[in-house]
PDB file of N, CA and C in Angstrom:
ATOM      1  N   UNK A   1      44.253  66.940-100.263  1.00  0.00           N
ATOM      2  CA  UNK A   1      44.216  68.393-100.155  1.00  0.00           C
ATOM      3  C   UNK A   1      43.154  68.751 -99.121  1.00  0.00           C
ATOM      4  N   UNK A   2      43.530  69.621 -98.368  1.00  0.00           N
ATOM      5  CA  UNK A   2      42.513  70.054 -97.406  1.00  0.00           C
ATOM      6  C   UNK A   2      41.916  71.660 -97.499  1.00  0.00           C
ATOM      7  N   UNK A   3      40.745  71.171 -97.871  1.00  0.00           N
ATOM      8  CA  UNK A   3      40.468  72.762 -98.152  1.00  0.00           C
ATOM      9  C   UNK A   3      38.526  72.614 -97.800  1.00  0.00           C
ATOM     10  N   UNK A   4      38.641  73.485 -97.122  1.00  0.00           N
ATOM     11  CA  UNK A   4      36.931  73.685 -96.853  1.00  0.00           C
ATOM     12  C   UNK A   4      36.505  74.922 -97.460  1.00  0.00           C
ATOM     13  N   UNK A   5      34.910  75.044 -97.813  1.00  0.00           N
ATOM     14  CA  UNK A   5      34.615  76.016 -98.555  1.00  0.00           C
ATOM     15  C   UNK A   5      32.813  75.995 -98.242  1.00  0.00           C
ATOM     16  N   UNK A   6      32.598  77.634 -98.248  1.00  0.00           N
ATOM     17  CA  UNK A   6      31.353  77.832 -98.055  1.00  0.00           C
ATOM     18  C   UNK A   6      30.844  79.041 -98.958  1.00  0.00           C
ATOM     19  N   UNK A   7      29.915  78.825 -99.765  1.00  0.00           N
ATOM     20  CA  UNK A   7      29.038  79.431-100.687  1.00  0.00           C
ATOM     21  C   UNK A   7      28.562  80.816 -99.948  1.00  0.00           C
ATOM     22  N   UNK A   8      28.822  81.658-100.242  1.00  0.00           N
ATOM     23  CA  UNK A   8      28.391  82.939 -99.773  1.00  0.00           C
ATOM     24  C   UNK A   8      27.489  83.902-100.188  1.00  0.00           C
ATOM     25  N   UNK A   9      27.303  83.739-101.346  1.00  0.00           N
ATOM     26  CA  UNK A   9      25.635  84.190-102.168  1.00  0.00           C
ATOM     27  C   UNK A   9      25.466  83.130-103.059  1.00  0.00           C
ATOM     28  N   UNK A  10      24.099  82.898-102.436  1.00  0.00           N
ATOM     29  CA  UNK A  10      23.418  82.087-103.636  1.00  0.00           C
ATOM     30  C   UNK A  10      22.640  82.427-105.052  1.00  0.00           C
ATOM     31  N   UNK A  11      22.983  84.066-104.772  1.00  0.00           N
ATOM     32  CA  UNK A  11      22.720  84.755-106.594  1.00  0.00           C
ATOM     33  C   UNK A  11      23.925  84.952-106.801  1.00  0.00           C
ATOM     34  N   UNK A  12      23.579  86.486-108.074  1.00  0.00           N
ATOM     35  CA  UNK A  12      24.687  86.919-108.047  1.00  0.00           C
ATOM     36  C   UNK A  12      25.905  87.599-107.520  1.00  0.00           C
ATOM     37  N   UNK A  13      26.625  88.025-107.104  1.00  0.00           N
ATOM     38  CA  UNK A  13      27.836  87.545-107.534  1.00  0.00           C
ATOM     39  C   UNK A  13      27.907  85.980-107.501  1.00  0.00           C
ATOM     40  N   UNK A  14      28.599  84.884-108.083  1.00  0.00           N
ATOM     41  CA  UNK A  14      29.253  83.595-107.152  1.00  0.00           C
ATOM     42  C   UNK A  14      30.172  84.214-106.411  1.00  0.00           C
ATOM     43  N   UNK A  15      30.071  83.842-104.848  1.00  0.00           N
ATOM     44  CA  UNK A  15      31.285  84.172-104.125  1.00  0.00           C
ATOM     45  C   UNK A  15      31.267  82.521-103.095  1.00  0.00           C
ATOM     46  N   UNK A  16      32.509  82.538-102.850  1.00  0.00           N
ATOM     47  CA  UNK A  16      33.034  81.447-101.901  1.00  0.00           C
ATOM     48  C   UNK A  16      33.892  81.885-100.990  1.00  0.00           C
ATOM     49  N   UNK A  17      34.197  81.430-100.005  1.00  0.00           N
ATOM     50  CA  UNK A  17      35.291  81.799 -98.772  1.00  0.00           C
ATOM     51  C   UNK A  17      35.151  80.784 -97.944  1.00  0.00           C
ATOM     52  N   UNK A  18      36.839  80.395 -97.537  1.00  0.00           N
ATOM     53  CA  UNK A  18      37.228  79.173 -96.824  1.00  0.00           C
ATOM     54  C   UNK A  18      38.767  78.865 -96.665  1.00  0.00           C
ATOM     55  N   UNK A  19      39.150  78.008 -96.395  1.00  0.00           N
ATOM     56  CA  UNK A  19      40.333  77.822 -95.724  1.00  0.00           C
ATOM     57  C   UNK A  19      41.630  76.899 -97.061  1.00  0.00           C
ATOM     58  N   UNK A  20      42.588  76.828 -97.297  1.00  0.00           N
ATOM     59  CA  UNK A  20      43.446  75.571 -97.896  1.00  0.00           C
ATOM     60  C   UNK A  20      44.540  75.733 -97.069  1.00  0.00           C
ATOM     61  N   UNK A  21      44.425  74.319 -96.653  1.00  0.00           N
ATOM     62  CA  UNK A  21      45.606  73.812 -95.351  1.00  0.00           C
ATOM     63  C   UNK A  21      45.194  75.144 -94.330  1.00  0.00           C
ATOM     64  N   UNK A  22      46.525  76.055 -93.946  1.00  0.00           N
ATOM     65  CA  UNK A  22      46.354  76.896 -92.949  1.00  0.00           C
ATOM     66  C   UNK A  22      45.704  78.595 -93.445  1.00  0.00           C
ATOM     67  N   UNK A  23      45.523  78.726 -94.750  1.00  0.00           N
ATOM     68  CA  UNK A  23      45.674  80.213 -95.736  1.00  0.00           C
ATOM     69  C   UNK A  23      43.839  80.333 -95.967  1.00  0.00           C
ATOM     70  N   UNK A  24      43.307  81.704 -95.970  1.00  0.00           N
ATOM     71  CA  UNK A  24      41.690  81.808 -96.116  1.00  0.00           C
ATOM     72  C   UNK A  24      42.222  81.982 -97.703  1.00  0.00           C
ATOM     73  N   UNK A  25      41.466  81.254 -98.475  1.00  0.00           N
ATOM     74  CA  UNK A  25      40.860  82.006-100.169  1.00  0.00           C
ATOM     75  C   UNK A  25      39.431  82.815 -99.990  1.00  0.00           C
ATOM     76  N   UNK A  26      39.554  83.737-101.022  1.00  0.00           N
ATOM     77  CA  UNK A  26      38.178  84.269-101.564  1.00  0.00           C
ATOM     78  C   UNK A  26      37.867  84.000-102.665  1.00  0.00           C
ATOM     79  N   UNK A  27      36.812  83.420-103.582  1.00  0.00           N
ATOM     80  CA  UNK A  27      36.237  83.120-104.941  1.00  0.00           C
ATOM     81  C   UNK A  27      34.884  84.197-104.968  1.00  0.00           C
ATOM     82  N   UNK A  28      35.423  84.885-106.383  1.00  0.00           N
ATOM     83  CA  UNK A  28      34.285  85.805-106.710  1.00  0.00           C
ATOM     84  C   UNK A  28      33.930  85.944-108.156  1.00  0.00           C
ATOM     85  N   UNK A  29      32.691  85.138-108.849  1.00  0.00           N
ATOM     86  CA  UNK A  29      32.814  85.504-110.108  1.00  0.00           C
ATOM     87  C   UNK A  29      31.810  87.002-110.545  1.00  0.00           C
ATOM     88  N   UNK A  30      32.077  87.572-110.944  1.00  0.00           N
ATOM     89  CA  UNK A  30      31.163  88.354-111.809  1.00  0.00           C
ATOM     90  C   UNK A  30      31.301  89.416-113.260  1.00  0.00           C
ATOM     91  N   UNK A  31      29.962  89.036-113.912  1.00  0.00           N
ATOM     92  CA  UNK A  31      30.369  89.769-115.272  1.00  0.00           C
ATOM     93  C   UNK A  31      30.536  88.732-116.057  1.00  0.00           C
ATOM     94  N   UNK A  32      31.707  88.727-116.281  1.00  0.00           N
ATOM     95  CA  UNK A  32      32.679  87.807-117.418  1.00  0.00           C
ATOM     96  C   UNK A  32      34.136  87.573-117.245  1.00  0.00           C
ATOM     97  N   UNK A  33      33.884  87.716-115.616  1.00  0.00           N
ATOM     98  CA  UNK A  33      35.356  86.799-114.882  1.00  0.00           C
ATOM     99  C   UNK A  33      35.534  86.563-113.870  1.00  0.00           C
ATOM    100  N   UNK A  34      36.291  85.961-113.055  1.00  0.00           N
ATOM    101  CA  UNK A  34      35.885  85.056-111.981  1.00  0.00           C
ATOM    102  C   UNK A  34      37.995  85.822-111.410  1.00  0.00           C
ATOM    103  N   UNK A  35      37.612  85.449-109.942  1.00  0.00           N
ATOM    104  CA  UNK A  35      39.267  85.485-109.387  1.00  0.00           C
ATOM    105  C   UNK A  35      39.102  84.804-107.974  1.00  0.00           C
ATOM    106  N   UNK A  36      40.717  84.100-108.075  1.00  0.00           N
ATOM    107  CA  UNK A  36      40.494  83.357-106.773  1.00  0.00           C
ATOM    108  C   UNK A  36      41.931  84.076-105.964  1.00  0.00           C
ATOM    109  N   UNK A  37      41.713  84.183-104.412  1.00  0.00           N
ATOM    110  CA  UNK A  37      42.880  84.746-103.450  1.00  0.00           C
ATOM    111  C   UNK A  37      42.783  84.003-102.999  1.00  0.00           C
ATOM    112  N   UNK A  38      44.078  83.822-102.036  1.00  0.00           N
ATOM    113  CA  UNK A  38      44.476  83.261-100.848  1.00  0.00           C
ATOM    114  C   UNK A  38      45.502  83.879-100.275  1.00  0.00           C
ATOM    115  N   UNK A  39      45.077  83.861 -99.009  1.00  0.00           N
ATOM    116  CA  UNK A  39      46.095  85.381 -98.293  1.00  0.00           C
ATOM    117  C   UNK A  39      46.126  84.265 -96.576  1.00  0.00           C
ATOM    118  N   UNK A  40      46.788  85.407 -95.991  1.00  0.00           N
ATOM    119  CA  UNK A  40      46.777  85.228 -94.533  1.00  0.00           C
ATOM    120  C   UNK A  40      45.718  84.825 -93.806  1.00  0.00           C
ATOM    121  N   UNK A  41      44.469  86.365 -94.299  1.00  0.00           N
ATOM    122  CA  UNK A  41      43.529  86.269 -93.676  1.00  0.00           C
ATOM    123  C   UNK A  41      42.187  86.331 -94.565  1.00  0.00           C
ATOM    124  N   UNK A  42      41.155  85.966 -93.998  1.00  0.00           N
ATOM    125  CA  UNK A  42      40.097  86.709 -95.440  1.00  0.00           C
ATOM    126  C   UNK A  42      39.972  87.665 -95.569  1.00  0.00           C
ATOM    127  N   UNK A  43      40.153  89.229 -94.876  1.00  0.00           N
ATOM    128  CA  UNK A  43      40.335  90.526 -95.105  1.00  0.00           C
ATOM    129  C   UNK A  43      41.161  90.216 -96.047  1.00  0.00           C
ATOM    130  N   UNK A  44      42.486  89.776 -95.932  1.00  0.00           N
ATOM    131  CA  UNK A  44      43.318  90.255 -97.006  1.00  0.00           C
ATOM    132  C   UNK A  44      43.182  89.464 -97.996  1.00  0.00           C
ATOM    133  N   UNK A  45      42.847  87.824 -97.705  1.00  0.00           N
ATOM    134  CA  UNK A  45      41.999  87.579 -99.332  1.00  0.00           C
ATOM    135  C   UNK A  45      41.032  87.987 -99.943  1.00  0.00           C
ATOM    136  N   UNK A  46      40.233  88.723 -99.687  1.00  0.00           N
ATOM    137  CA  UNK A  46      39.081  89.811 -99.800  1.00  0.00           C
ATOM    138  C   UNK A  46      39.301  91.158-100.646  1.00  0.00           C
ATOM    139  N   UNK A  47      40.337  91.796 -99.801  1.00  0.00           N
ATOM    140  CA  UNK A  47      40.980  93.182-100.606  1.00  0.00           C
ATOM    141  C   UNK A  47      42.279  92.639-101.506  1.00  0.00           C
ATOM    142  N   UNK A  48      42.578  91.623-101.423  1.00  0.00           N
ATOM    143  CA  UNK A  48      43.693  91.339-102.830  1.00  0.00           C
ATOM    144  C   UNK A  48      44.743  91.939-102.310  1.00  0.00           C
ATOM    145  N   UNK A  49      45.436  92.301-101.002  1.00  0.00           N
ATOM    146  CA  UNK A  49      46.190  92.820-100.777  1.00  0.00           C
ATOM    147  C   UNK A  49      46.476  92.470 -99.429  1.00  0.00           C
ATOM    148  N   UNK A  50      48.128  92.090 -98.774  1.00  0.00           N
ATOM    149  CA  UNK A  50      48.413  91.115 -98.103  1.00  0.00           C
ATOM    150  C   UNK A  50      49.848  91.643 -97.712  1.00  0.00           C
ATOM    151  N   UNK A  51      50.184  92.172 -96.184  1.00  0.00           N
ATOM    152  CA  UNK A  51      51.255  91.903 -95.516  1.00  0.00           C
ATOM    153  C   UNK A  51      52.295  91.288 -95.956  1.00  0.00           C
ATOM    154  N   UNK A  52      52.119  89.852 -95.789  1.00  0.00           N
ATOM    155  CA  UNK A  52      52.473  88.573 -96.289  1.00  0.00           C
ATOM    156  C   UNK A  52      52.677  87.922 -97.651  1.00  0.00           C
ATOM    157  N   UNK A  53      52.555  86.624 -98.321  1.00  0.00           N
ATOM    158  CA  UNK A  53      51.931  86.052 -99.244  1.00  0.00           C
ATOM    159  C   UNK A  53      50.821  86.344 -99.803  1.00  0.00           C
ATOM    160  N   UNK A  54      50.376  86.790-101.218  1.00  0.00           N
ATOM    161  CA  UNK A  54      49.109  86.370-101.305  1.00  0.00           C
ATOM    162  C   UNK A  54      49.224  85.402-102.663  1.00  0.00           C
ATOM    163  N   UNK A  55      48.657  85.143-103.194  1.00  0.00           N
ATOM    164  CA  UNK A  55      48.314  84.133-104.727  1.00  0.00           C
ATOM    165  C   UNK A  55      47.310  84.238-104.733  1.00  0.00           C
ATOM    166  N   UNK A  56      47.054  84.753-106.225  1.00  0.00           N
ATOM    167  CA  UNK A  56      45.992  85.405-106.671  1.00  0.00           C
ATOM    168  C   UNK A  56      45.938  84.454-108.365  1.00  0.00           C
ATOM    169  N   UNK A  57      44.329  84.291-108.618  1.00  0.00           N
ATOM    170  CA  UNK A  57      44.452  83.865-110.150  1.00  0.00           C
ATOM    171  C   UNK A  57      42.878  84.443-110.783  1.00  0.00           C
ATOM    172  N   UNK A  58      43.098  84.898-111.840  1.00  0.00           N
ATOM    173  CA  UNK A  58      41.985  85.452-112.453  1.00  0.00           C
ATOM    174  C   UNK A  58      41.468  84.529-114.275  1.00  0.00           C
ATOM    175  N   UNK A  59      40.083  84.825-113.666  1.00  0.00           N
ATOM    176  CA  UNK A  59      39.973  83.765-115.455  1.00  0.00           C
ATOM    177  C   UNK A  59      38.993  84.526-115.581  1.00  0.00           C
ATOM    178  N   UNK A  60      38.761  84.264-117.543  1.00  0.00           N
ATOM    179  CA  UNK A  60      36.824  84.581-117.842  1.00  0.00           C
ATOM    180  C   UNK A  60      36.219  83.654-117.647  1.00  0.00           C
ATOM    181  N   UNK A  61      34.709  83.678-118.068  1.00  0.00           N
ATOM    182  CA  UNK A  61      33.984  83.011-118.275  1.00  0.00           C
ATOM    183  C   UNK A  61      32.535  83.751-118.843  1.00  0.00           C
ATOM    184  N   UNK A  62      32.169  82.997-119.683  1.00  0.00           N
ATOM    185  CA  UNK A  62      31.816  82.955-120.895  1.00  0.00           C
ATOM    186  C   UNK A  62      31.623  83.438-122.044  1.00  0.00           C
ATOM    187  N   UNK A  63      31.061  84.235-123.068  1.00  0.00           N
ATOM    188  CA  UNK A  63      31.609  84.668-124.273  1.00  0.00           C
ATOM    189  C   UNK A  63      30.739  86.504-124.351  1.00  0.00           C
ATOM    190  N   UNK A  64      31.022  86.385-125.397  1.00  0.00           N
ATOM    191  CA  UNK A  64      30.517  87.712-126.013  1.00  0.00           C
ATOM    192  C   UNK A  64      28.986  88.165-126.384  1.00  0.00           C
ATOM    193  N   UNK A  65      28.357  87.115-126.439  1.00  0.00           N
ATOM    194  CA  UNK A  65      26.648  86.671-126.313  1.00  0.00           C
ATOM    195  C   UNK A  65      26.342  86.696-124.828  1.00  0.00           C
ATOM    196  N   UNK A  66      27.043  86.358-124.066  1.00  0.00           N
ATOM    197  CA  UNK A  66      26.536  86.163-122.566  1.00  0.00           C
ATOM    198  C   UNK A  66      27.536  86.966-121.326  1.00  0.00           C
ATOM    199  N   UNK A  67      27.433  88.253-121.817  1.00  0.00           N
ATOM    200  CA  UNK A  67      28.605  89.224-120.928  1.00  0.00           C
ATOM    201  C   UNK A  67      28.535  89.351-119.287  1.00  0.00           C
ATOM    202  N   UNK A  68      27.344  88.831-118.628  1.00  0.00           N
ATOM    203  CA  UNK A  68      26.701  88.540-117.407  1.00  0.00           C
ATOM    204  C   UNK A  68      27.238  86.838-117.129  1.00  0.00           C
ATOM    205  N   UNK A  69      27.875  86.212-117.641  1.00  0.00           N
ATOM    206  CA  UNK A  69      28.098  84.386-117.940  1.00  0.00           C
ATOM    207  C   UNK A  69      28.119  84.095-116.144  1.00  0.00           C
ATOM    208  N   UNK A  70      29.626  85.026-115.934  1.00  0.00           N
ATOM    209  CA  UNK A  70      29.718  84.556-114.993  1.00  0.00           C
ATOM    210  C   UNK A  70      29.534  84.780-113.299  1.00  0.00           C
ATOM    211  N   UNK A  71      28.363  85.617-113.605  1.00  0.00           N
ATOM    212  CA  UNK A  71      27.456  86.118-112.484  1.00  0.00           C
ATOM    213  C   UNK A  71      26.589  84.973-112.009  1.00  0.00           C
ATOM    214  N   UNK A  72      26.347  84.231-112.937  1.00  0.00           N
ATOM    215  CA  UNK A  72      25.489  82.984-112.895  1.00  0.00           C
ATOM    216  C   UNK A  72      25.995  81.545-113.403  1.00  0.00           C
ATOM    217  N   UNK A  73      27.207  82.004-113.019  1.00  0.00           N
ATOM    218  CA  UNK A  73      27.936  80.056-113.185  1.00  0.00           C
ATOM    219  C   UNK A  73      27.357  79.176-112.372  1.00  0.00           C
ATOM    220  N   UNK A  74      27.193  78.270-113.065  1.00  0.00           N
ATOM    221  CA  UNK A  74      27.426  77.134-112.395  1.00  0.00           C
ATOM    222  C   UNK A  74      27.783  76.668-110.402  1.00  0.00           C
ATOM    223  N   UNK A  75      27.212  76.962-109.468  1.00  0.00           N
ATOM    224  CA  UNK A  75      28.175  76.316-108.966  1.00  0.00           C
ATOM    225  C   UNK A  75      29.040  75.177-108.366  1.00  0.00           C
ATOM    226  N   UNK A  76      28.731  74.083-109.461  1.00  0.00           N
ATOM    227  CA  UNK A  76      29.646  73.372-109.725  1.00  0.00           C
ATOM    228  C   UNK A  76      30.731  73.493-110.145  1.00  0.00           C
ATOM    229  N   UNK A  77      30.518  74.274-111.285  1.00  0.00           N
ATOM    230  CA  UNK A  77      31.724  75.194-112.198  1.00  0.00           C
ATOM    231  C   UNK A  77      32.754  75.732-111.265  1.00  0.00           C
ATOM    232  N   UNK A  78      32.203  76.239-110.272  1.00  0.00           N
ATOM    233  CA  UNK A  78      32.781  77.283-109.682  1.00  0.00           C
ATOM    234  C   UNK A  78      33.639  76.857-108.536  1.00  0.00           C
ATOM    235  N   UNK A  79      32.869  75.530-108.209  1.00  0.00           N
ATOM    236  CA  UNK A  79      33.659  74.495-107.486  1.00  0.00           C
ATOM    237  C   UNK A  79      34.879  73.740-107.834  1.00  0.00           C
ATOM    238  N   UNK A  80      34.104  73.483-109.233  1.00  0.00           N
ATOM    239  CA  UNK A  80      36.406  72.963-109.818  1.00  0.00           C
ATOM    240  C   UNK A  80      36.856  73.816-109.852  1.00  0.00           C
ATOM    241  N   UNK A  81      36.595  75.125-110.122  1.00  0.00           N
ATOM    242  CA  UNK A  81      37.557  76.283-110.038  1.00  0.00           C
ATOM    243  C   UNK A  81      38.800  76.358-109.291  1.00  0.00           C
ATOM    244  N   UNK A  82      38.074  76.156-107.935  1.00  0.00           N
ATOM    245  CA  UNK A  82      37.999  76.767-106.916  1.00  0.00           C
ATOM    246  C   UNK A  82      39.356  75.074-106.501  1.00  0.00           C
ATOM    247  N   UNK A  83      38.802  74.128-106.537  1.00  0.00           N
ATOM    248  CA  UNK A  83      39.495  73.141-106.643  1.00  0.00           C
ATOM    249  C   UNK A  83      41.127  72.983-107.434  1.00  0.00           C
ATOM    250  N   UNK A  84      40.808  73.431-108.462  1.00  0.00           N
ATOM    251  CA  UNK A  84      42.419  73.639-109.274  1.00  0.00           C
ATOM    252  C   UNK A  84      43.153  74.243-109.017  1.00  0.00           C
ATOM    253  N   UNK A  85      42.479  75.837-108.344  1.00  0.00           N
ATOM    254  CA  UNK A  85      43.862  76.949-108.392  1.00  0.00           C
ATOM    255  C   UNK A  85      43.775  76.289-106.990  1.00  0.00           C
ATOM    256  N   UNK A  86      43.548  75.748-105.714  1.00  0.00           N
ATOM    257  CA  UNK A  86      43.676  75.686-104.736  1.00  0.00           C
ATOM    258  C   UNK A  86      45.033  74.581-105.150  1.00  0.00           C
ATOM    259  N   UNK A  87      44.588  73.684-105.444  1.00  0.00           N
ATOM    260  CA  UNK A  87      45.817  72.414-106.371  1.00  0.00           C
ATOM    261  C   UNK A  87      47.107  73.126-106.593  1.00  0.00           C
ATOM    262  N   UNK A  88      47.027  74.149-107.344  1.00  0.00           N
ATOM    263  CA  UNK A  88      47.982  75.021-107.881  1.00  0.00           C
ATOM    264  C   UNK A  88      48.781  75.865-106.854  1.00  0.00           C
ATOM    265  N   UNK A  89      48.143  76.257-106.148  1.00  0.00           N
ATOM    266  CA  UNK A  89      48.382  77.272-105.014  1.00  0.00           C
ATOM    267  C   UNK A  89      49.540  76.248-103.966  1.00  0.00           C
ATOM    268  N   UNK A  90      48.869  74.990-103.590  1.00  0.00           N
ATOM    269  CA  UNK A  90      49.885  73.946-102.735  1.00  0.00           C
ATOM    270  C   UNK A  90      50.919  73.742-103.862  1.00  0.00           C
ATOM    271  N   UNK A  91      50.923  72.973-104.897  1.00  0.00           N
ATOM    272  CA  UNK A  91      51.982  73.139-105.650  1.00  0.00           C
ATOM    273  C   UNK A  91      53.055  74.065-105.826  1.00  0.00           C
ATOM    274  N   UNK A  92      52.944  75.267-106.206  1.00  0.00           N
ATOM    275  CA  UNK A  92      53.330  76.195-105.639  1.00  0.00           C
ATOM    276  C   UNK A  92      54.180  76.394-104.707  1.00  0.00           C
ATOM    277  N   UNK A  93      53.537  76.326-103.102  1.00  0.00           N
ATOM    278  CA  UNK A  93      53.882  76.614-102.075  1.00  0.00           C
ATOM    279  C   UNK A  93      54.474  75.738-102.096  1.00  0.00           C
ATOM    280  N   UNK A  94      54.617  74.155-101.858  1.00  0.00           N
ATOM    281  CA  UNK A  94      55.459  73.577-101.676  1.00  0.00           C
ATOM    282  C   UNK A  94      56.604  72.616-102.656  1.00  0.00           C
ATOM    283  N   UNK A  95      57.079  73.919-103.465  1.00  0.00           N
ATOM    284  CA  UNK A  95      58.174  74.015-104.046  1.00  0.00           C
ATOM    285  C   UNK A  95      59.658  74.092-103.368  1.00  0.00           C
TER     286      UNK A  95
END
């Protein structure tokens, strides 16, 4: 899988932005949920909204004690994330 990725705040929010195969994703967690795009461009993986294709996936993270969880994941965490739906996303596409 080819996918590059660069950390874009090192507080809070977690955000990521980068490439899989030819498509930009955006990764953004905050609060108590996280969402990953992949669009054309990073504008439009950015605004969630896309000309074209987009694939979009949204998750929580972490509970009801820690409503801030995932402002401050991991980012490792945030890296398999980011790793699976990208997995998912080629799967997907090349159906």
């Amino acid at each position: 899988m080819n996918i590059e990725m660069t950390r874009t705040c090192d507080t809070a929010p977690v955000q990521y932005e980068g490439t899989v195969e030819d498509k930009s994703f955006y990764f953004r967690a905050r609060w108590d949920e996280w969402s990953f795009t992949v669009a054309d461009s990073l504008e439009e993986a950015v605004d969630g909204f896309s000309e074209g294709e987009i694939f979009l996936r949204t998750g929580s993270f972490g509970d009801n004690q820690h409503p801030n969880a995932a402002s401050h994941m991991p980012h490792q965490e945030a890296e398999r994330i980011i790793q699976a739906c990208a997995a998912e996303y080629l799967s997907q596409r090349n159906r």
